[in-house]
Protein backbone atom coordinates (compact mmCIF):
# COMPACT_ATOMS: atom_id res chain seq x y z
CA UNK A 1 9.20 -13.24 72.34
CA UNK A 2 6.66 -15.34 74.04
CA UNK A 3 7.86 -18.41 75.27
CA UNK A 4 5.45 -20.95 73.97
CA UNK A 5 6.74 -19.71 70.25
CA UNK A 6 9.63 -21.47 68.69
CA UNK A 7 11.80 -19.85 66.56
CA UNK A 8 11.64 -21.56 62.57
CA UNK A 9 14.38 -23.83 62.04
CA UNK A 10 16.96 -22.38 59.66
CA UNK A 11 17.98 -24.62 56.71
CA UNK A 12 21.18 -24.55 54.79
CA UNK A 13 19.88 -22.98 51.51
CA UNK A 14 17.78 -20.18 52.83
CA UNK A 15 19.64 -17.19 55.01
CA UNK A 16 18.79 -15.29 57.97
CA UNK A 17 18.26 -12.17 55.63
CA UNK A 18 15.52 -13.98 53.52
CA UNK A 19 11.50 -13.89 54.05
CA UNK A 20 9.85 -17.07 55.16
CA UNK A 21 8.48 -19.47 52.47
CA UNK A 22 5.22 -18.64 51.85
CA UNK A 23 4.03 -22.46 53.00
CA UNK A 24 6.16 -21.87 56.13
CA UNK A 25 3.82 -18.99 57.10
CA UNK A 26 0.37 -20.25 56.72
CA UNK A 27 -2.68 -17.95 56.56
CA UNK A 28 -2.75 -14.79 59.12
CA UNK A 29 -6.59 -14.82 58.31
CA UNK A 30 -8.14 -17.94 57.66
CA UNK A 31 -11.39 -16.71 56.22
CA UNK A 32 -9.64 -14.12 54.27
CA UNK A 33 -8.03 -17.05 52.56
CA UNK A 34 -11.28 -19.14 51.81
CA UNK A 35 -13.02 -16.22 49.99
CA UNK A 36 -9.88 -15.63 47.87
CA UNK A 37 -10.08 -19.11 47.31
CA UNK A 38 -13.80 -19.36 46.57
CA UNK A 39 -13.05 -15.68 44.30
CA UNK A 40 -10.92 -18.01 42.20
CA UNK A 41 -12.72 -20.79 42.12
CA UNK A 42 -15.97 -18.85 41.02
CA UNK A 43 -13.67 -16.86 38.40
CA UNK A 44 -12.18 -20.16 36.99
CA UNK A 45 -15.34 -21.65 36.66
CA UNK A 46 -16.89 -18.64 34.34
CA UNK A 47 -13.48 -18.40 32.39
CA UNK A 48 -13.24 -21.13 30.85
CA UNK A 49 -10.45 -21.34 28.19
CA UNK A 50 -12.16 -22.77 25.42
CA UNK A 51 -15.12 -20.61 25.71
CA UNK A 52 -13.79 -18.95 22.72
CA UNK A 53 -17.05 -17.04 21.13
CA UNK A 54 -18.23 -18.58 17.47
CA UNK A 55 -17.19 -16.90 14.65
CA UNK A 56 -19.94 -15.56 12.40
CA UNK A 57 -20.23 -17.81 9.15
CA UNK A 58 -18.33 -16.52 5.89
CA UNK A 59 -20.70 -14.59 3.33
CA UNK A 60 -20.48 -15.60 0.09
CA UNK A 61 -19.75 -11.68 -1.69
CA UNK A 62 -20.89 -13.21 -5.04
CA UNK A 63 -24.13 -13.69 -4.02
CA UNK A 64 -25.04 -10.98 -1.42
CA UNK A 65 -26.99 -7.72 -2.02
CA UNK A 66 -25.03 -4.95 -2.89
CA UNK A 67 -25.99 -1.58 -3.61
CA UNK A 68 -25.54 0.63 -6.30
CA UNK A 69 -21.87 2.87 -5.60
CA UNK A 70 -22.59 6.19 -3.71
CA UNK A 71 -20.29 7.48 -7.16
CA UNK A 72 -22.45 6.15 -9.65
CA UNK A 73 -25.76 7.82 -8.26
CA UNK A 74 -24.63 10.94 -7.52
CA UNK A 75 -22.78 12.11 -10.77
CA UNK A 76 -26.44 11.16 -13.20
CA UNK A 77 -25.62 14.80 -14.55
CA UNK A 78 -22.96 16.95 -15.33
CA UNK A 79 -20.53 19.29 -14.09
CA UNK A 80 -20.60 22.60 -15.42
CA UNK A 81 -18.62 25.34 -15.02
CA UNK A 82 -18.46 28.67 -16.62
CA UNK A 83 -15.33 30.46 -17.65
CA UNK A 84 -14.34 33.65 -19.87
CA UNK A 85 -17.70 33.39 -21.69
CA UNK A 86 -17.47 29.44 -22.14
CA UNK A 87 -19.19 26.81 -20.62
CA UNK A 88 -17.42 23.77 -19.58
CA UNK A 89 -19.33 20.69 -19.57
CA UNK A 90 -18.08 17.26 -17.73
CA UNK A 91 -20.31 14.43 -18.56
CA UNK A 92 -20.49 11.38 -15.66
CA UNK A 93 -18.48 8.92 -17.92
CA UNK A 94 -15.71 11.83 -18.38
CA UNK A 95 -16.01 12.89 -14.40
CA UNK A 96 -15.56 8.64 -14.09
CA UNK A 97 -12.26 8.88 -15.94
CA UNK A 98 -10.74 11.21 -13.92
CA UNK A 99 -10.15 8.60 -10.95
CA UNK A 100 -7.44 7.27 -12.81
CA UNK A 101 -5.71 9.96 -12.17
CA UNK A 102 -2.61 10.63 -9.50
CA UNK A 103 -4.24 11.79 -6.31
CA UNK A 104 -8.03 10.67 -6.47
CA UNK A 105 -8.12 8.31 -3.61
CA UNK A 106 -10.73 8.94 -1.25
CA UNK A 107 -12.67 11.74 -3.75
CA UNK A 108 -15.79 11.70 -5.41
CA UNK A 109 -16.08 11.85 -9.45
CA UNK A 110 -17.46 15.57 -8.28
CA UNK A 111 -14.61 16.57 -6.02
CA UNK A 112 -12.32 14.94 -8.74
CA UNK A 113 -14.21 17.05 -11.73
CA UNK A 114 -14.23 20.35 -9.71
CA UNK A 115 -10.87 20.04 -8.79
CA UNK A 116 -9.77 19.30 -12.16
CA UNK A 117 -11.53 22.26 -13.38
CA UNK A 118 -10.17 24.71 -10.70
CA UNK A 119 -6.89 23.84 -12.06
CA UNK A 120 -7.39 23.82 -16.06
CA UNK A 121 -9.94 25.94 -16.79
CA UNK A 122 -7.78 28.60 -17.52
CA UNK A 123 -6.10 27.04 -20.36
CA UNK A 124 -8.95 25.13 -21.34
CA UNK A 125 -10.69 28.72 -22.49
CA UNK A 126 -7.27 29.82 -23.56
CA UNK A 127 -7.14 26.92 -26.25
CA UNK A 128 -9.93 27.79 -27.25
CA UNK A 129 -9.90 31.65 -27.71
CA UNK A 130 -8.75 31.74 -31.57
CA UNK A 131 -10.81 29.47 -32.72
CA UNK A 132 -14.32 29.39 -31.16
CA UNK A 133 -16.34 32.94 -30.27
CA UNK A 134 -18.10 33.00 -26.35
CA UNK A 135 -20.40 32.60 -25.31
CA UNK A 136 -20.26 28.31 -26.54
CA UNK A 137 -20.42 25.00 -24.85
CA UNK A 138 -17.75 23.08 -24.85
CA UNK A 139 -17.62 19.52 -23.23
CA UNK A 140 -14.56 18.40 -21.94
CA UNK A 141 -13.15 14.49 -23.03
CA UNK A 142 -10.73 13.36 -20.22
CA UNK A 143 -7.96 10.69 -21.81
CA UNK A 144 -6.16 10.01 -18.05
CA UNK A 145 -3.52 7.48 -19.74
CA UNK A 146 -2.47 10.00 -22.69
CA UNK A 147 -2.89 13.46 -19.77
CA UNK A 148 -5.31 14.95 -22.39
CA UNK A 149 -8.15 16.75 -22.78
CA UNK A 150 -9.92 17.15 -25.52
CA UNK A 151 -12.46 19.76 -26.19
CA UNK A 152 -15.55 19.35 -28.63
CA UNK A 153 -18.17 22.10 -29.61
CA UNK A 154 -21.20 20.17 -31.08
CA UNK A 155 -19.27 17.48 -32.57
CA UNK A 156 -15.90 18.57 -33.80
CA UNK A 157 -12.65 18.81 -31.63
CA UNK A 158 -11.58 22.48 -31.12
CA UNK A 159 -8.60 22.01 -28.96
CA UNK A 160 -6.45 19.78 -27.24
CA UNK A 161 -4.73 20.26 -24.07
CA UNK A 162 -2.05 18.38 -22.15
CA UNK A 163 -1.95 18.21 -18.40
C-alpha cells in the first residue's frame, strides 16, 4: 500500500466482506463516464415516453369498397362429374349450400362440391339405377339442415339420398 492512500473508513452496517458503495468509488475513467453519460442523455432525449405513434383512424366497414367474394366468382358454373354412365351436375347455389355443412371451414364451394362428390357419388348412381337408364343428367339439390340430396332428371325427383 502506498502511503499517501488511506484506507476507507468502515461503518457499522457494511462488513469487511462487502464491495464498496458504488458513490464511495468514484469513476476509474472519467471520460469513460461522460460519454456513458452523454449515451444516455442522447438516448433519453430520442425516447421519449409519450412518443407513442398515432393510431390510424377507424374505417367505417359500411361504407368502404369491398369486393365481390373470391367464392362467388369462381363457382359462375357448375360442377360436373361423371359416374356409371350418369352425369352429376352441382349448380353454384347447390355448391353454396354445402358450406353449411360439418367440416367446410377454410374450403371453397369447389373443394366443398368435389369433395362431396368423391364421397357420394357412388350411391348417388346407385339410387338411381332402377329407375333412370345411363347415360342421363342428373343435378344434384343439396338440403344441408335435413342431410339430403335430392336428385332431379329434367324436372322430376328420381331419388333421394341421406348423408
Amino acid at each position: 500500500m502506498v502511503e499517501d492512500e488511506k484506507p476507507a473508513p468502515i461503518s457499522a452496517d457494511v462488513s469487511p466482506n462487502d464491495p464498496a458503495p458504488l458513490e464511495d468509488l468514484g469513476p476509474a475513467n472519467p471520460s469513460a463516464q461522460s460519454a456513458t453519460e452523454s449515451f444516455a442523455a442522447d438516448a433519453a432525449e430520442t425516447a421519449a415516453p409519450d412518443a407513442v405513434p398515432p393510431e390510424p383512424a377507424p374505417v367505417d366497414r359500411r361504407r368502404a369498397p369491398r369486393g365481390p367474394r373470391p367464392e362467388t366468382l369462381e363457382t359462375k358454373e357448375p360442377l360436373l362429374r361423371e359416374s356409371a354412365g350418369y352425369r352429376l351436375r352441382l349448380e353454384p347455389a347447390d355448391l353454396a349450400r354445402l358450406r353449411e355443412l360439418p367440416g367446410s371451414k377454410g374450403k371453397t364451394d369447389r373443394e366443398l362440391g368435389e369433395t362431396f362428390l368423391d364421397g357420394q357419388a357412388e350411391r348417388l348412381v346407385a339410387s338411381l339405377a332402377g329407375d333412370v337408364a345411363p347415360p342421363a343428367e342428373v343435378r344434384v339439390v343439396v338440403d344441408p339442415y335435413s342431410r339430403q340430396a335430392f336428385l332431379a332428371v329434367g324436372r322430376t325427383i328420381r331419388g333421394i339420398v341421406s348423408f
